[in-house]
PDB file of N, CA and C in Angstrom:
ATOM      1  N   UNK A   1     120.975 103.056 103.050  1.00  0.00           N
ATOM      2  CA  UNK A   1     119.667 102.811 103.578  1.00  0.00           C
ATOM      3  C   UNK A   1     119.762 102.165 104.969  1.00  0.00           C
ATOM      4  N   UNK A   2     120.737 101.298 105.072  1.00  0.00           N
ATOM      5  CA  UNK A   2     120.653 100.944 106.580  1.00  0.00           C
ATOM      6  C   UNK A   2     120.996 101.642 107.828  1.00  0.00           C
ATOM      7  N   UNK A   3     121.930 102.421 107.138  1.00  0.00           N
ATOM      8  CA  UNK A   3     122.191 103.665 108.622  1.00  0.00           C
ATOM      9  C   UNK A   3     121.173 104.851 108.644  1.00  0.00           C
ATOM     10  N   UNK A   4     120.288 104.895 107.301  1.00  0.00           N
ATOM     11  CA  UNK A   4     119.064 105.461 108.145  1.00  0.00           C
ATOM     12  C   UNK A   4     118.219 104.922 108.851  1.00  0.00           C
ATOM     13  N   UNK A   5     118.214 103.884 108.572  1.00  0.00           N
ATOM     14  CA  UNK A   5     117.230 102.911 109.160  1.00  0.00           C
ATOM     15  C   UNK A   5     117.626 102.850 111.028  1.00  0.00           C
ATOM     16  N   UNK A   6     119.111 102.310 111.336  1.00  0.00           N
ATOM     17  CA  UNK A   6     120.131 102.361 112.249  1.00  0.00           C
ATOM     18  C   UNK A   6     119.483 103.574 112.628  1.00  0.00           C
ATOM     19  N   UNK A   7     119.868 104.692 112.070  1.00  0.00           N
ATOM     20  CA  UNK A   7     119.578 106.267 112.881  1.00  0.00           C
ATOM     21  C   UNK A   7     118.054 106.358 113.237  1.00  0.00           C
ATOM     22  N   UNK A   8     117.384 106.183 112.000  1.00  0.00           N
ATOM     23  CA  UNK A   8     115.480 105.966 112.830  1.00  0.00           C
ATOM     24  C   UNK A   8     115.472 105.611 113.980  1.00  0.00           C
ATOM     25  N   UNK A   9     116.258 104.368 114.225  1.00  0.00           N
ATOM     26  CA  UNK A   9     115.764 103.296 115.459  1.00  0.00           C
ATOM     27  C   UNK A   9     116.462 103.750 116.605  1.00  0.00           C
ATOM     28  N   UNK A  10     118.016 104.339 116.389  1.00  0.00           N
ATOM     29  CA  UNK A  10     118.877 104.622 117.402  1.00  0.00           C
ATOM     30  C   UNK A  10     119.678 103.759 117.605  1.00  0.00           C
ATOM     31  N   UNK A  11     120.100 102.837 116.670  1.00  0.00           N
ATOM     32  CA  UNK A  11     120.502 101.733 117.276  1.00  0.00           C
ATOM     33  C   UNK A  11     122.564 102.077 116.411  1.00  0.00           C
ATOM     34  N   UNK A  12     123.513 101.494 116.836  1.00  0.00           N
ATOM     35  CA  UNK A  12     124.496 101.273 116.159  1.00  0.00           C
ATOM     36  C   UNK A  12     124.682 100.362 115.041  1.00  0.00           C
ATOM     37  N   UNK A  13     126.156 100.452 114.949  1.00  0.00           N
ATOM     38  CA  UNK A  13     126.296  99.138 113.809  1.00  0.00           C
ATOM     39  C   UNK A  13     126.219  97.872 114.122  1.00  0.00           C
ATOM     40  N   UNK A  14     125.876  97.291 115.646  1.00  0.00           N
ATOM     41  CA  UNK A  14     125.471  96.828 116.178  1.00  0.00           C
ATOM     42  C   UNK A  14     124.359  96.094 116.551  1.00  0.00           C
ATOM     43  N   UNK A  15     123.342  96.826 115.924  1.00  0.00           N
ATOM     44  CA  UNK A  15     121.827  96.979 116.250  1.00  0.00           C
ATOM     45  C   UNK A  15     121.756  97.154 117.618  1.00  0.00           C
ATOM     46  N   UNK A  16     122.419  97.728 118.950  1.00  0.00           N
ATOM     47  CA  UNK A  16     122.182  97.627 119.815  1.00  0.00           C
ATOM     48  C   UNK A  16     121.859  99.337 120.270  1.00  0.00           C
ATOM     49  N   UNK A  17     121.119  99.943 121.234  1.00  0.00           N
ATOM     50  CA  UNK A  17     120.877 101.084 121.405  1.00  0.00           C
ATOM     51  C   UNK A  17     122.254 101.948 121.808  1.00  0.00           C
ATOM     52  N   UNK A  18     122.643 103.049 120.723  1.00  0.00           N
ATOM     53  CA  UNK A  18     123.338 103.940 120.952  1.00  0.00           C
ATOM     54  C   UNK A  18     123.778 104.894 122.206  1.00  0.00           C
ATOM     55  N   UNK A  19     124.753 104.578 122.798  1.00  0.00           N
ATOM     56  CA  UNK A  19     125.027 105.224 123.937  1.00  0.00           C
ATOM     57  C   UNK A  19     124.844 104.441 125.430  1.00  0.00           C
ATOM     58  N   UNK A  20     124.660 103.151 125.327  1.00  0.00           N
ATOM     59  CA  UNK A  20     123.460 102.286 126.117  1.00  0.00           C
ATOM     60  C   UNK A  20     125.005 100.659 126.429  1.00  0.00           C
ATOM     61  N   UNK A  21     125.163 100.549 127.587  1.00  0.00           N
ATOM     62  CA  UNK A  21     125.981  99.448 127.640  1.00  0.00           C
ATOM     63  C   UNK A  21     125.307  98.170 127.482  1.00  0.00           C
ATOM     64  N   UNK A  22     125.700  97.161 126.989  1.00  0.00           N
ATOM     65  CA  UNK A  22     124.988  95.970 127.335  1.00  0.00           C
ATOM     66  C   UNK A  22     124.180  95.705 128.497  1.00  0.00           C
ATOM     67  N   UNK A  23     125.113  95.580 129.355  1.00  0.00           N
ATOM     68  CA  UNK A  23     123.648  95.542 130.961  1.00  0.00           C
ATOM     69  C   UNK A  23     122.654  96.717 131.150  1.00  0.00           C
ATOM     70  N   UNK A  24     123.018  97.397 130.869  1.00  0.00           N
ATOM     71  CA  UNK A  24     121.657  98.658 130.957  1.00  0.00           C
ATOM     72  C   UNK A  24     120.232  98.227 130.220  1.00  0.00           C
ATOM     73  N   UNK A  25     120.683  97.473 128.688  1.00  0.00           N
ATOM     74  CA  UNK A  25     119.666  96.991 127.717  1.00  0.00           C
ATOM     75  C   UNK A  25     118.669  96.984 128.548  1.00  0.00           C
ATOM     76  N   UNK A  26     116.904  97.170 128.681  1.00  0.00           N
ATOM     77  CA  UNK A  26     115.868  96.642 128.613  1.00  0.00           C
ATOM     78  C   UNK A  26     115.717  95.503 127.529  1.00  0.00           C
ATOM     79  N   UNK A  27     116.052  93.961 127.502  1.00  0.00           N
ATOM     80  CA  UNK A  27     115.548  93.024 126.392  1.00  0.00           C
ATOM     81  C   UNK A  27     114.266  92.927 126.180  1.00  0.00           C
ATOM     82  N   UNK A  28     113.578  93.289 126.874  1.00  0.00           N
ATOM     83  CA  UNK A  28     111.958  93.238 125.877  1.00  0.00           C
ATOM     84  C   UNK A  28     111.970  94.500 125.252  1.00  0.00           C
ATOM     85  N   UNK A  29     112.079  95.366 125.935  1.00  0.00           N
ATOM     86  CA  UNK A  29     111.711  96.969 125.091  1.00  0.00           C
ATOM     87  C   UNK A  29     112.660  96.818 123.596  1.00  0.00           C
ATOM     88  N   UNK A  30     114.529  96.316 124.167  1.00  0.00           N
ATOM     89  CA  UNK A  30     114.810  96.320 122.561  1.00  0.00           C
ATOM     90  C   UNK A  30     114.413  95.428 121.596  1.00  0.00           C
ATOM     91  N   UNK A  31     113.592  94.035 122.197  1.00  0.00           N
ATOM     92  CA  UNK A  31     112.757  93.369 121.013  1.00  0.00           C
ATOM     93  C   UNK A  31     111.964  93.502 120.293  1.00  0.00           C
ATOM     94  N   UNK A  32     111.122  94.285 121.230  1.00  0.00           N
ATOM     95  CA  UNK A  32     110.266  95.005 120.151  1.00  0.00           C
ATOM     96  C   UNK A  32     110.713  96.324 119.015  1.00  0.00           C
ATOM     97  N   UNK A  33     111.812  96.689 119.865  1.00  0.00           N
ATOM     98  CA  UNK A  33     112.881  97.877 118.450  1.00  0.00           C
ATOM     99  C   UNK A  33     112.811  97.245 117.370  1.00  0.00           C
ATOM    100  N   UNK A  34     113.606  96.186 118.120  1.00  0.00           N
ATOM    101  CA  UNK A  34     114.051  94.996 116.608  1.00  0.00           C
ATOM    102  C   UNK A  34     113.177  94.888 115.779  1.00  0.00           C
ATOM    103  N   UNK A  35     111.469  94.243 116.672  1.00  0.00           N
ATOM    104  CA  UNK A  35     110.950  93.445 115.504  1.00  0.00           C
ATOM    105  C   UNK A  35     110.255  94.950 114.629  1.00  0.00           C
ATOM    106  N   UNK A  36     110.299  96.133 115.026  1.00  0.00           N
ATOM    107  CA  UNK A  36     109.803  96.827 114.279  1.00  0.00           C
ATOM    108  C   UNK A  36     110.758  97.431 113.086  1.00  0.00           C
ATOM    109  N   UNK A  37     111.944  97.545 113.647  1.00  0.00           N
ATOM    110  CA  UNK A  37     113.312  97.229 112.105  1.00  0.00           C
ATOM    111  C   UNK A  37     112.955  96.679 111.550  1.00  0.00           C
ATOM    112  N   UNK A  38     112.476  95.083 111.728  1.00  0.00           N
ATOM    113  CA  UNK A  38     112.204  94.441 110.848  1.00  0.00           C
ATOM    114  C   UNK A  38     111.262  94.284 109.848  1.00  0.00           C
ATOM    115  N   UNK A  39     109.707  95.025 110.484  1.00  0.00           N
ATOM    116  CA  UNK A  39     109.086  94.999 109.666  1.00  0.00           C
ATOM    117  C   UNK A  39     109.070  96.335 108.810  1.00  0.00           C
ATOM    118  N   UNK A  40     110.194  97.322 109.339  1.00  0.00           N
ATOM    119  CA  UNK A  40     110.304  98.357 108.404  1.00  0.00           C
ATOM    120  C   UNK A  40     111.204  97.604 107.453  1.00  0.00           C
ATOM    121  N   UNK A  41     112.032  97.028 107.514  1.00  0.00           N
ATOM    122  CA  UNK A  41     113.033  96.634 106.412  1.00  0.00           C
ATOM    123  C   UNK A  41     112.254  95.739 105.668  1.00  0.00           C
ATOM    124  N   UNK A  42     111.039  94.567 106.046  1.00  0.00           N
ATOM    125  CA  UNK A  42     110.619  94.233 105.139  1.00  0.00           C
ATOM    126  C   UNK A  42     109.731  95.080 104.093  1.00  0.00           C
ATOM    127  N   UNK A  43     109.142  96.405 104.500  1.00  0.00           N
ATOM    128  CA  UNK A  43     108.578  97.098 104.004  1.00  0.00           C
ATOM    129  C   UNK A  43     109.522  97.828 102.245  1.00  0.00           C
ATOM    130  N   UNK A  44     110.585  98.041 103.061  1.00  0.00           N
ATOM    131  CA  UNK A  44     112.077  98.579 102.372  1.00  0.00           C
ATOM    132  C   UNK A  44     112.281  96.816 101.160  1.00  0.00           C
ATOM    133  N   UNK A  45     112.356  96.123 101.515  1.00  0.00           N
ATOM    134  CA  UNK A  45     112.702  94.916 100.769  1.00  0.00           C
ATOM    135  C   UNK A  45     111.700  94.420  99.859  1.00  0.00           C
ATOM    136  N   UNK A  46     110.352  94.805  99.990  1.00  0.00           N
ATOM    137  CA  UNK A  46     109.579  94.916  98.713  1.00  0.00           C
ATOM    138  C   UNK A  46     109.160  95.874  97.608  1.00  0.00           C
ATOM    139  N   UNK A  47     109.794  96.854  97.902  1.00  0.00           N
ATOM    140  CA  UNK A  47     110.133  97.692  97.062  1.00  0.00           C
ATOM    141  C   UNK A  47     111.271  97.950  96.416  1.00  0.00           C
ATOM    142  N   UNK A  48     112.367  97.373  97.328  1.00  0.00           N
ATOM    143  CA  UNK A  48     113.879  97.758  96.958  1.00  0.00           C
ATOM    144  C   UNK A  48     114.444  96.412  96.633  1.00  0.00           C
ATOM    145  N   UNK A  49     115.553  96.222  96.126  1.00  0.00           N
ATOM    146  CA  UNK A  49     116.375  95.246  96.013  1.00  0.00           C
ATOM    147  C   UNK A  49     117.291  95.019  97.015  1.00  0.00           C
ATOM    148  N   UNK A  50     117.064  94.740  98.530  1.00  0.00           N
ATOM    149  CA  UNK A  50     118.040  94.590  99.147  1.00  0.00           C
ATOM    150  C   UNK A  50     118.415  93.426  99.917  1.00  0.00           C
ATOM    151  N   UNK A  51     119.587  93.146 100.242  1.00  0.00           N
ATOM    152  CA  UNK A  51     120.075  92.649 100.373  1.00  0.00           C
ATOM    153  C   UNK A  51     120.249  92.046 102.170  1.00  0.00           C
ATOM    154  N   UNK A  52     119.770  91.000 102.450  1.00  0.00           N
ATOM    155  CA  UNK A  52     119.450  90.773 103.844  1.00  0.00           C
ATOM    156  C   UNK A  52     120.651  90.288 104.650  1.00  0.00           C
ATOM    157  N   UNK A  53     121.662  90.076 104.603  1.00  0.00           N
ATOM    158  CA  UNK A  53     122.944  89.830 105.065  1.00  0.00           C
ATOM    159  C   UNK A  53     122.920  91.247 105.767  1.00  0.00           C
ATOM    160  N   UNK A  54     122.333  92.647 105.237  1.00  0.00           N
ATOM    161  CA  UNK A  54     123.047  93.741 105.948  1.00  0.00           C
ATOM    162  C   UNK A  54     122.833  93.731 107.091  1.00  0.00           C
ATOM    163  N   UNK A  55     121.413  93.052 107.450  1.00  0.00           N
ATOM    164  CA  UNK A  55     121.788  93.040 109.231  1.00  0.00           C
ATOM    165  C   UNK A  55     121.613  91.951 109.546  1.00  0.00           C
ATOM    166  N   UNK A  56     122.242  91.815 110.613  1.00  0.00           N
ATOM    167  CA  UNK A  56     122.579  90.785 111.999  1.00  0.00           C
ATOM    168  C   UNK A  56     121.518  90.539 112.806  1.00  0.00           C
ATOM    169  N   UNK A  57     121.935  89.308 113.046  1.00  0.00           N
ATOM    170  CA  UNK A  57     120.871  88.638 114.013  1.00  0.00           C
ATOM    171  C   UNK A  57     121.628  88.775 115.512  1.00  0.00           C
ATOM    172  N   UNK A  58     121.644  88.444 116.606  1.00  0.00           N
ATOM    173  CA  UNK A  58     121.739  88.050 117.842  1.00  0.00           C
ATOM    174  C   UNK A  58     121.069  87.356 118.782  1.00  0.00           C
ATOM    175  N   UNK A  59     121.913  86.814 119.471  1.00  0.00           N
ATOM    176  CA  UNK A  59     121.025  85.765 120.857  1.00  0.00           C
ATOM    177  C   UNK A  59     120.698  86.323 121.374  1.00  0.00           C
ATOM    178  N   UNK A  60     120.034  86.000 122.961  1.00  0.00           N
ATOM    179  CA  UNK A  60     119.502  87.354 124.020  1.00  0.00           C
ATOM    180  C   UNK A  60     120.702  87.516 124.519  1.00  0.00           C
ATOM    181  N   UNK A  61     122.483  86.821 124.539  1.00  0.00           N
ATOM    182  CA  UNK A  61     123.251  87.212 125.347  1.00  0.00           C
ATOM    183  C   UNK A  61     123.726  88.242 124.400  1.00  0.00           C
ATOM    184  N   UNK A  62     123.329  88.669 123.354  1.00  0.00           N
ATOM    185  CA  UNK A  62     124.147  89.364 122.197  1.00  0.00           C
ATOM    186  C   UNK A  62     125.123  89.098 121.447  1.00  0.00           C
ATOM    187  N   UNK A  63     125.213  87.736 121.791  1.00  0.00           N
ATOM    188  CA  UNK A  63     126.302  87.067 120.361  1.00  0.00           C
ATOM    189  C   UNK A  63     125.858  87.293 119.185  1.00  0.00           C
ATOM    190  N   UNK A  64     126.276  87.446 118.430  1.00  0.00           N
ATOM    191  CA  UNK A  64     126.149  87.756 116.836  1.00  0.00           C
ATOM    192  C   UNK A  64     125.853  86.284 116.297  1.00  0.00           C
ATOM    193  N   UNK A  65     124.639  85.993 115.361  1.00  0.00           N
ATOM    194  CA  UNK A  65     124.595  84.599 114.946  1.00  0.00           C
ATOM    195  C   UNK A  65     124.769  84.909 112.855  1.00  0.00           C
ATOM    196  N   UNK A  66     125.932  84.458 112.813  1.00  0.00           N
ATOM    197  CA  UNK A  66     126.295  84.237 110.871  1.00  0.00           C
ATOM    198  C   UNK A  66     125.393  82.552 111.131  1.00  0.00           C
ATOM    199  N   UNK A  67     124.867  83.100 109.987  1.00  0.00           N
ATOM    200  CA  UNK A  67     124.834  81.614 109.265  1.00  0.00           C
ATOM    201  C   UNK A  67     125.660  81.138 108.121  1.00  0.00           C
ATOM    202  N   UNK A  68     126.059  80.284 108.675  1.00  0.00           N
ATOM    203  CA  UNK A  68     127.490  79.638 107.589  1.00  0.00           C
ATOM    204  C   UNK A  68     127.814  77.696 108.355  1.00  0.00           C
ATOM    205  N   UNK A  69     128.650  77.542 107.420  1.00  0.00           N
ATOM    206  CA  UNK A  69     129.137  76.125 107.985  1.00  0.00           C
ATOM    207  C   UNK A  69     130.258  76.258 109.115  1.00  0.00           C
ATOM    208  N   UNK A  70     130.196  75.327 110.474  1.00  0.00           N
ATOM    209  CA  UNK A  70     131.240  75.407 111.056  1.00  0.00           C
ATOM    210  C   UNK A  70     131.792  74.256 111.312  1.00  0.00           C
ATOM    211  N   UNK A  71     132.893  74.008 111.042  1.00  0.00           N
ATOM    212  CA  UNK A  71     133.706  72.570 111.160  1.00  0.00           C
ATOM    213  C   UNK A  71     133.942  72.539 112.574  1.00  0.00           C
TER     214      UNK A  71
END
């Protein structure tokens, strides 16, 4: 379900737009990608049993943010 989701949007395993380097990004245009992933996946998550770890968050520099403990 998530790489259709991924393929809907265009985005990689990444969540970032397919074919598209980091500096090229438009950050508003892909925020709004995002937030509409998101409200498709919440759409997907009340019907389905899934599991929200499958996707990633990021900063605006595109660091990847886990939530976990860091010593």
């Amino acid at each position: 379900m998530k790489e259709q989701l991924y393929e809907e949007f265009k985005l990689d395993d990444d969540t970032l737009p397919k074919g598209k380097k980091i500096e090229d990004i438009n950050l508003k245009e892909h925020a709004k990608v995002l937030v509409e992933l998101r409200k498709k996946y919440a759409e997907f998550q009340d019907d389905h049993d899934i599991d929200p770890s499958m996707f990633y968050a990021f900063t605006k520099d595109f660091m990847r943010v886990d939530i976990g403990l860091m010593i």
